[in-house]
Protein backbone atom coordinates (compact mmCIF):
# COMPACT_ATOMS: atom_id res chain seq x y z
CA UNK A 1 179.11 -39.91 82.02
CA UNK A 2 176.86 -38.12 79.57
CA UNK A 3 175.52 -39.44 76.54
CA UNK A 4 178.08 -39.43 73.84
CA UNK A 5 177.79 -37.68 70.57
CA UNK A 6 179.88 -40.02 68.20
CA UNK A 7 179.62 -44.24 68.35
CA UNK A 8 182.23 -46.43 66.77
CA UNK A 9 181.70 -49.68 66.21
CA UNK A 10 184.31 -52.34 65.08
CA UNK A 11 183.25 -56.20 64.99
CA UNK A 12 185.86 -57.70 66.27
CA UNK A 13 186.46 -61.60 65.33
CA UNK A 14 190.18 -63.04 65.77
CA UNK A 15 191.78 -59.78 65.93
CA UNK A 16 194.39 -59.92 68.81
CA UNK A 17 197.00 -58.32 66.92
CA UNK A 18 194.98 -55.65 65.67
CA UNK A 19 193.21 -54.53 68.87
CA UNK A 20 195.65 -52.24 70.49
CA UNK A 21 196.64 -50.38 67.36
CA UNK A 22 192.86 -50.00 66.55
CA UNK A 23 192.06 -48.26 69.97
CA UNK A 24 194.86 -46.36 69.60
CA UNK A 25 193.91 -44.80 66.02
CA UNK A 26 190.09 -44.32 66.84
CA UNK A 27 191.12 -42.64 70.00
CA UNK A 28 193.71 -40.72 68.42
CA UNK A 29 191.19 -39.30 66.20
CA UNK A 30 187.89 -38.78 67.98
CA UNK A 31 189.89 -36.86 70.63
CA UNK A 32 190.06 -34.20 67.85
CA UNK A 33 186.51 -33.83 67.64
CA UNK A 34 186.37 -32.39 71.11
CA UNK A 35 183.19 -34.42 71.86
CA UNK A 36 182.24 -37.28 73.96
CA UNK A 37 182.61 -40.70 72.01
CA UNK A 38 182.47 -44.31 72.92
CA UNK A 39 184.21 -47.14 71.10
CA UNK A 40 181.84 -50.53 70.75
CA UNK A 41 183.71 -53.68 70.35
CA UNK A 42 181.67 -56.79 69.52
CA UNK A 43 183.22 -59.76 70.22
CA UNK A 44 181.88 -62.39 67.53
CA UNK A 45 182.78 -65.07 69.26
CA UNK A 46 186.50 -65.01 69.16
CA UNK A 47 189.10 -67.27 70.10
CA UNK A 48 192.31 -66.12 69.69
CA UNK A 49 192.43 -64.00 72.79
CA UNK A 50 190.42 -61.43 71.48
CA UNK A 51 187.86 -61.27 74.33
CA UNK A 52 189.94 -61.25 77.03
CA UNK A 53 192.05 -58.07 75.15
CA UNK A 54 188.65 -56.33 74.52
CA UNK A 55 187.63 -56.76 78.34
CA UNK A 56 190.84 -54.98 79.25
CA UNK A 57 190.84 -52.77 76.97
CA UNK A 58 187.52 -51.69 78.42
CA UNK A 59 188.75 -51.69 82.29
CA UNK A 60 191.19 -48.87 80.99
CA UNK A 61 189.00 -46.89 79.37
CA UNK A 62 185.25 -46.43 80.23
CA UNK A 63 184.66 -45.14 76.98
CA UNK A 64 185.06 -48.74 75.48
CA UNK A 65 181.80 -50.88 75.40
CA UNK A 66 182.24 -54.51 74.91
CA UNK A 67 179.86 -56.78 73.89
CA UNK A 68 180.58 -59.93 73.57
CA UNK A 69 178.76 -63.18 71.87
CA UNK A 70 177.70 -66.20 73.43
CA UNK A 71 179.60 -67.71 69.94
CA UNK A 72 180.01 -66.55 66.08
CA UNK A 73 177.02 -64.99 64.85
CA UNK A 74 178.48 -63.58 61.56
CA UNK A 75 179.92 -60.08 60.77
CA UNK A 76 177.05 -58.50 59.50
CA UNK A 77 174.64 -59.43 62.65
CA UNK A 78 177.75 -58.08 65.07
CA UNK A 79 177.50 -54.94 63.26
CA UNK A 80 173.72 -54.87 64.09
CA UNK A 81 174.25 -55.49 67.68
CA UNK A 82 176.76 -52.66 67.66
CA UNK A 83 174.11 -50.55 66.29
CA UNK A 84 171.34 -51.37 68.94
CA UNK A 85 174.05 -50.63 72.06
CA UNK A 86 174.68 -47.63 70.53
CA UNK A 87 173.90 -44.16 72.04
CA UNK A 88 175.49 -41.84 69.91
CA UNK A 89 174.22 -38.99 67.50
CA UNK A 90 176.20 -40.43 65.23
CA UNK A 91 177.25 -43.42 64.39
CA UNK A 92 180.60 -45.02 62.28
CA UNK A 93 180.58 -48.60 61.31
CA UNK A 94 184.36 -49.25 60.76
CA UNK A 95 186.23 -53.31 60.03
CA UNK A 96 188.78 -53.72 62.96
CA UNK A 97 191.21 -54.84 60.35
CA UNK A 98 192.41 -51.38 59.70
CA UNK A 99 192.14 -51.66 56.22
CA UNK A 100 189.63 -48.83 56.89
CA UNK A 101 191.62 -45.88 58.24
CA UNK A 102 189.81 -44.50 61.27
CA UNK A 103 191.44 -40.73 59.82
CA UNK A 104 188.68 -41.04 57.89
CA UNK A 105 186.29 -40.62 59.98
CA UNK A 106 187.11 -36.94 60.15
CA UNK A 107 186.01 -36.58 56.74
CA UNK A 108 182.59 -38.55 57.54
CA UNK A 109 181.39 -36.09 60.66
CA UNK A 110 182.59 -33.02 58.32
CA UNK A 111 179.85 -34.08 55.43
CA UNK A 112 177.20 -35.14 58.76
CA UNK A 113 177.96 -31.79 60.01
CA UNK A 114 176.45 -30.37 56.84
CA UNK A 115 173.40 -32.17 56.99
CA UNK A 116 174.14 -35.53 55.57
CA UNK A 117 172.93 -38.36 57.25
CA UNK A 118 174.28 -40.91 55.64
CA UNK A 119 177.97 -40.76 54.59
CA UNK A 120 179.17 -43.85 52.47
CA UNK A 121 183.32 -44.40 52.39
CA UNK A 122 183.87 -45.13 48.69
CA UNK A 123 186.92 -46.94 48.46
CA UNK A 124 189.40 -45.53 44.95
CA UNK A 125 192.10 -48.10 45.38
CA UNK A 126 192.01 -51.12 47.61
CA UNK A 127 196.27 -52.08 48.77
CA UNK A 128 196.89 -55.48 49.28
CA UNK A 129 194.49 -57.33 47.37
CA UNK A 130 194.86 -60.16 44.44
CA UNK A 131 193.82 -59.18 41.19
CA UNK A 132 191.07 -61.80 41.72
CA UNK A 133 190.05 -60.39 44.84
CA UNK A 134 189.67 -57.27 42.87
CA UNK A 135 187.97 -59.10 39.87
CA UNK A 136 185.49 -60.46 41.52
CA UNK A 137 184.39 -57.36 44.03
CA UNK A 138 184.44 -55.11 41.16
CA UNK A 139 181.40 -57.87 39.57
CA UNK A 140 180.19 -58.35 42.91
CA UNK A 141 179.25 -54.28 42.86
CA UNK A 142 178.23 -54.41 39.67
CA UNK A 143 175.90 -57.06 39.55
CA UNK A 144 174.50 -55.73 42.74
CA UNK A 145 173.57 -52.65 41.33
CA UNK A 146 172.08 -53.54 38.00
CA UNK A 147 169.22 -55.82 39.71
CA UNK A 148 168.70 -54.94 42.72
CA UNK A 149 165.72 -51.93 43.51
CA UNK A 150 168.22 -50.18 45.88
CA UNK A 151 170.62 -48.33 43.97
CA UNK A 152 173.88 -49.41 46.47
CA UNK A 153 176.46 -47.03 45.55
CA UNK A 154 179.20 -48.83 43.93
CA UNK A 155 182.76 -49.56 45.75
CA UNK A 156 181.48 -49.12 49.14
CA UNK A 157 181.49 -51.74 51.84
CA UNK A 158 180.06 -50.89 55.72
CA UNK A 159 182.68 -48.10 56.66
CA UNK A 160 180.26 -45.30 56.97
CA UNK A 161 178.57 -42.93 59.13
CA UNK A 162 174.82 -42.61 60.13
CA UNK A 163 172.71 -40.65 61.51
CA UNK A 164 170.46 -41.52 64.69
CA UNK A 165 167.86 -40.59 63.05
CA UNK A 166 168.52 -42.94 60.08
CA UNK A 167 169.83 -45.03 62.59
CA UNK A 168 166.65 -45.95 64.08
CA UNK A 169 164.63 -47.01 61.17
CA UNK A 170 167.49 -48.97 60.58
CA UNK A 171 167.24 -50.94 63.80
CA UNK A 172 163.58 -51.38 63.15
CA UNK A 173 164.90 -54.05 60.34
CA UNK A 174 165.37 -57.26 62.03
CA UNK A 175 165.77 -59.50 59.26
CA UNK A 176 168.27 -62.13 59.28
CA UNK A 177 169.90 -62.41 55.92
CA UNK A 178 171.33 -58.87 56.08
CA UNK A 179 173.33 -56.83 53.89
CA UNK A 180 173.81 -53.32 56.28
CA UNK A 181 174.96 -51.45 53.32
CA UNK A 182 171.54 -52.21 51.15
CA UNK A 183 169.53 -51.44 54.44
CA UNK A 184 171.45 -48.11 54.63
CA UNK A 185 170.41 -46.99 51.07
CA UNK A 186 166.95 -48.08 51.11
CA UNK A 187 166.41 -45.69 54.14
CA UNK A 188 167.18 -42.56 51.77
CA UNK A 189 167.54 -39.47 53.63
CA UNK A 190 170.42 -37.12 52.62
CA UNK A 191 173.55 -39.36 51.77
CA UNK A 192 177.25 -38.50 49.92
CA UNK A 193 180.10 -40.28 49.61
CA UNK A 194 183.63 -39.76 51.00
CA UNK A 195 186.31 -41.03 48.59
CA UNK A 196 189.54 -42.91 49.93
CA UNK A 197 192.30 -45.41 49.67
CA UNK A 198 191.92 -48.67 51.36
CA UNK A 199 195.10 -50.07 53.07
CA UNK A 200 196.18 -53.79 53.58
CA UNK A 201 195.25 -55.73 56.20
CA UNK A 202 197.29 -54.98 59.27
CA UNK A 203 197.68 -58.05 60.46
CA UNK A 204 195.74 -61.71 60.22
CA UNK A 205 193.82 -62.94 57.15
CA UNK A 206 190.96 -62.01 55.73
CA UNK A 207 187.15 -63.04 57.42
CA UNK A 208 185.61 -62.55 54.12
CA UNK A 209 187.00 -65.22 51.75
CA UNK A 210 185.23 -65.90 48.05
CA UNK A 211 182.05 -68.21 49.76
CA UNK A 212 180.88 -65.57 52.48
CA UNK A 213 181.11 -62.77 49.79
CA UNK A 214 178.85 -64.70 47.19
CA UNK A 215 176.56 -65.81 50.40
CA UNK A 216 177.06 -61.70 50.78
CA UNK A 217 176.15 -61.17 47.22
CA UNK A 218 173.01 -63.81 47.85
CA UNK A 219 171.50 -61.70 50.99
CA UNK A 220 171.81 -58.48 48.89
CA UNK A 221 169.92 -60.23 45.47
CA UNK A 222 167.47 -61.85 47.94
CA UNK A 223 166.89 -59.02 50.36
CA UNK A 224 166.19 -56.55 47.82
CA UNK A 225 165.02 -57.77 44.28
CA UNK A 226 163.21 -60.15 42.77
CA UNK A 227 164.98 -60.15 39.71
CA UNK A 228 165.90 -64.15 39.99
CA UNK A 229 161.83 -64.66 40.04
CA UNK A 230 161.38 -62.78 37.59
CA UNK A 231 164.23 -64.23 35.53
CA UNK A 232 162.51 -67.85 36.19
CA UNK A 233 159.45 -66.43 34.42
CA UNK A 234 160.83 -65.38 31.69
CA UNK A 235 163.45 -68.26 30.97
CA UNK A 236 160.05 -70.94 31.62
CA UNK A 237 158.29 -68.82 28.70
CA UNK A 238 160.99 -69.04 27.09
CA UNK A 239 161.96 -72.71 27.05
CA UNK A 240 158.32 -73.84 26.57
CA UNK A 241 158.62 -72.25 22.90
CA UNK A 242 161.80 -73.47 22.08
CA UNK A 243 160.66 -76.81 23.10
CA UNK A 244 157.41 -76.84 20.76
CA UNK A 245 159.77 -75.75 18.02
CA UNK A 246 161.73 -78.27 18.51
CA UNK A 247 159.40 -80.71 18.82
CA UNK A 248 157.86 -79.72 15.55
CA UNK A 249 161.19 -79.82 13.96
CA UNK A 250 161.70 -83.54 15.16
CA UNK A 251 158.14 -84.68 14.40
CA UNK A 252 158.87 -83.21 10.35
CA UNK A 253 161.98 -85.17 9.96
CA UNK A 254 160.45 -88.18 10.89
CA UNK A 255 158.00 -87.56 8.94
CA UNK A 256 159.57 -86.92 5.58
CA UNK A 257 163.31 -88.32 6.63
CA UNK A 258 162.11 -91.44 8.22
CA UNK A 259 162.50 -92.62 12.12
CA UNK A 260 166.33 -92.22 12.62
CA UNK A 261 168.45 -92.81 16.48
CA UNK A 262 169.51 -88.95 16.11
CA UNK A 263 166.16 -87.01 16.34
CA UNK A 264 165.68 -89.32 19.92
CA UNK A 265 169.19 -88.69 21.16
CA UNK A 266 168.41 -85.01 20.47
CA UNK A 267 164.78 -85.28 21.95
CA UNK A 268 166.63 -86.67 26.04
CA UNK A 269 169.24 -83.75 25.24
CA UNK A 270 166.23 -81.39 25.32
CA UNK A 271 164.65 -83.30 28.28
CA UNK A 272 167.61 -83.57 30.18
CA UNK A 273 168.53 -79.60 29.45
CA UNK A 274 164.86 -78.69 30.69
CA UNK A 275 165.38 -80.76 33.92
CA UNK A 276 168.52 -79.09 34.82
CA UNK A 277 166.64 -75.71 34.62
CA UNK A 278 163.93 -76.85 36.65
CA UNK A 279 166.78 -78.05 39.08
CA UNK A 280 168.34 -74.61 38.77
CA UNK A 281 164.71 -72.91 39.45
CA UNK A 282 163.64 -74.88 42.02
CA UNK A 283 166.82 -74.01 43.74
CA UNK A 284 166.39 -70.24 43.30
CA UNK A 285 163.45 -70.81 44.47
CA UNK A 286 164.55 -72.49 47.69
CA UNK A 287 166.74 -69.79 48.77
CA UNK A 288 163.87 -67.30 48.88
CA UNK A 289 161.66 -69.98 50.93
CA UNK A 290 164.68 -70.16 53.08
CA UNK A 291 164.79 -67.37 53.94
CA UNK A 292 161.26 -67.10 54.97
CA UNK A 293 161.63 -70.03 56.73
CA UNK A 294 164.73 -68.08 59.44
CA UNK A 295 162.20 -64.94 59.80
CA UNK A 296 159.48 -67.68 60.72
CA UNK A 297 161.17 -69.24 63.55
CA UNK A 298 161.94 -65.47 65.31
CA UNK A 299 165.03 -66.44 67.19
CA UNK A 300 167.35 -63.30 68.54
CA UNK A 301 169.35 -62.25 65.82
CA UNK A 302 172.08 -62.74 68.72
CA UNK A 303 172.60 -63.88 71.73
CA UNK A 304 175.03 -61.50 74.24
CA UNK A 305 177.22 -63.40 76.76
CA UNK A 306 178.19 -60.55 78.44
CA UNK A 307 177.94 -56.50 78.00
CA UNK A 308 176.48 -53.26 78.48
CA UNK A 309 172.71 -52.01 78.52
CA UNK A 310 171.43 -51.14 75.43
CA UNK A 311 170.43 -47.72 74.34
CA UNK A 312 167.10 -46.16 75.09
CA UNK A 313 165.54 -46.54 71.75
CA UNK A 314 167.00 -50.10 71.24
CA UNK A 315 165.30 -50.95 74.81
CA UNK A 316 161.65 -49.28 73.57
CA UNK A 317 161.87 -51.68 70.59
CA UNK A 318 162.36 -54.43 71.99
CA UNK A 319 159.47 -53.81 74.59
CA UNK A 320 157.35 -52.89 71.44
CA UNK A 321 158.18 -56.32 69.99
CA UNK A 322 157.49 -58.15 72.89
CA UNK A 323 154.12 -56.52 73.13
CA UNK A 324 153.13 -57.78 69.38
């Protein structure tokens, strides 16, 4: 079989009873491209019968990599090992959920067969989601792009396609706190977005309740600005001033008021509003030393149970990393 031109790849965690009709629709639509493709499943360590579906799923069609996890590494590290089995020209990172319609992928190889080599989906409505679902992403995008140094375009999540050539600086980024769709903007290179409507869910619930998407949010703060640093800095400058004007306020009104129970009471109130600050700091702080601490160790960002060889230039990095 030769090489193929187009890679899709769909993490695949407790999906049973969206498999079929997601093999279906991807096929469906990359047999109108009239080129070779090859659909990646990553199994993230399912166990709803996902694995065994995948497996045959891939005994029917040879065009179906599986690779499946030794257990649950997290979505956005299955997405990664997706991207290093790879082999296409170009690549499309889709959820297996269906909320991302695989007819959109048409749209994404039209724009990367006009030289763009990264194509963003930018979702305009999002179906089947709770106004506080839709609250809180709408902040989440927000925030993200007012302090972080990569401009992530807003409304976008991992459906995209990319370019091997972007492709492959990307896999040079083995970090372990990753956010794929900061990664793919700090790469640059030509990129547009494709707009579109999000559907519900197909089936099952979500993977991605309110604590993964502020650990989410986290990774992308962490992994590319410095803004809560900075923000410590400035609130410590800050707080030392107010606290000397304070104190100089207290130390008057004994002075000319007399000693009164009030100026103390306010005096722990100030103490104990400092220490919570520090608390706060030294915890903002810890997430950043935490995160040093994972790279330290340099343990596999996975570990595969069971799947196909990896693509040339995923092999020749790993023998280049092994060599440092």
């Amino acid at each position: 079989m030769s090489e193929p031109v187009f890679t899709i790849i769909a993490p695949i965690y407790n999906e049973l009873e969206n498999l079929p009709l997601l093999y279906a629709r991807v096929s469906e639509v990359m047999n109108q491209t009239g080129k070779d493709w090859e659909l990646i499943l990553v199994d993230d360590g399912s166990s709803d019968g996902s694995t065994e579906s995948i497996r045959k799923l891939a005994s029917q069609d040879t065009r179906v990599r599986p690779v499946i996890f030794a257990r649950n590494f997290g979505h956005q590290i299955a997405v990664t090992a997706g991207m290093d089995y790879s082999r296409g020209q170009a690549v499309v990172i889709i959820d297996s959920d269906l909320q991302d319609p695989p007819e959109v992928i048409l749209e994404l190889i039209e724009k990367w067969r006009e030289g763009y080599q990264v194509v963003y989906a930018v979702r305009t409505e999002r179906e089947g989601e709770s106004w506080f679902k839709l609250t809180t992403a709408s902040l989440f995008y927000k925030l993200i792009y007012k302090i972080t140094d990569v401009k992530m375009p807003l409304n976008t999540g991992d459906f995209r396609l990319i370019d091997r050539q972007a492709l492959n600086i990307i896999n040079q980024m083995r970090e372990r706190n990753r956010i794929l769709r900061g990664m793919g903007a700090w790469v640059g290179f030509r990129q547009i977005g494709v707009e579109y409507k999000r559907a519900a869910r197909h089936a099952g619930q979500t993977h991605y309740p309110l604590k993964k998407m502020i650990r989410l949010a986290m990774n992308a703060v962490t992994g590319f600005s410095t803004f809560p640093l900075q923000m410590l800095t400035t609130g410590g400058v800050a707080l030392v001033a107010l606290s000397l004007l304070l104190l100089l306020i207290y130390l008057g009104l004994a002075i000319f008021n007399g000693f009164d129970l009030t100026y103390v009471l306010a005096a722990w109130l100030t103490m104990i509003f400092l220490a919570g600050i520090l608390l706060i700091g030294m915890g903002v702080l810890g997430e950043y030393i935490g995160r040093i601490y994972d790279e330290a160790k340099g343990r596999p960002l996975y570990i595969v149970a069971e799947g196909p060889e990896k693509s040339l230039d995923s092999t020749r990095l790993d023998r280049e990393k092994e060599k440092i």
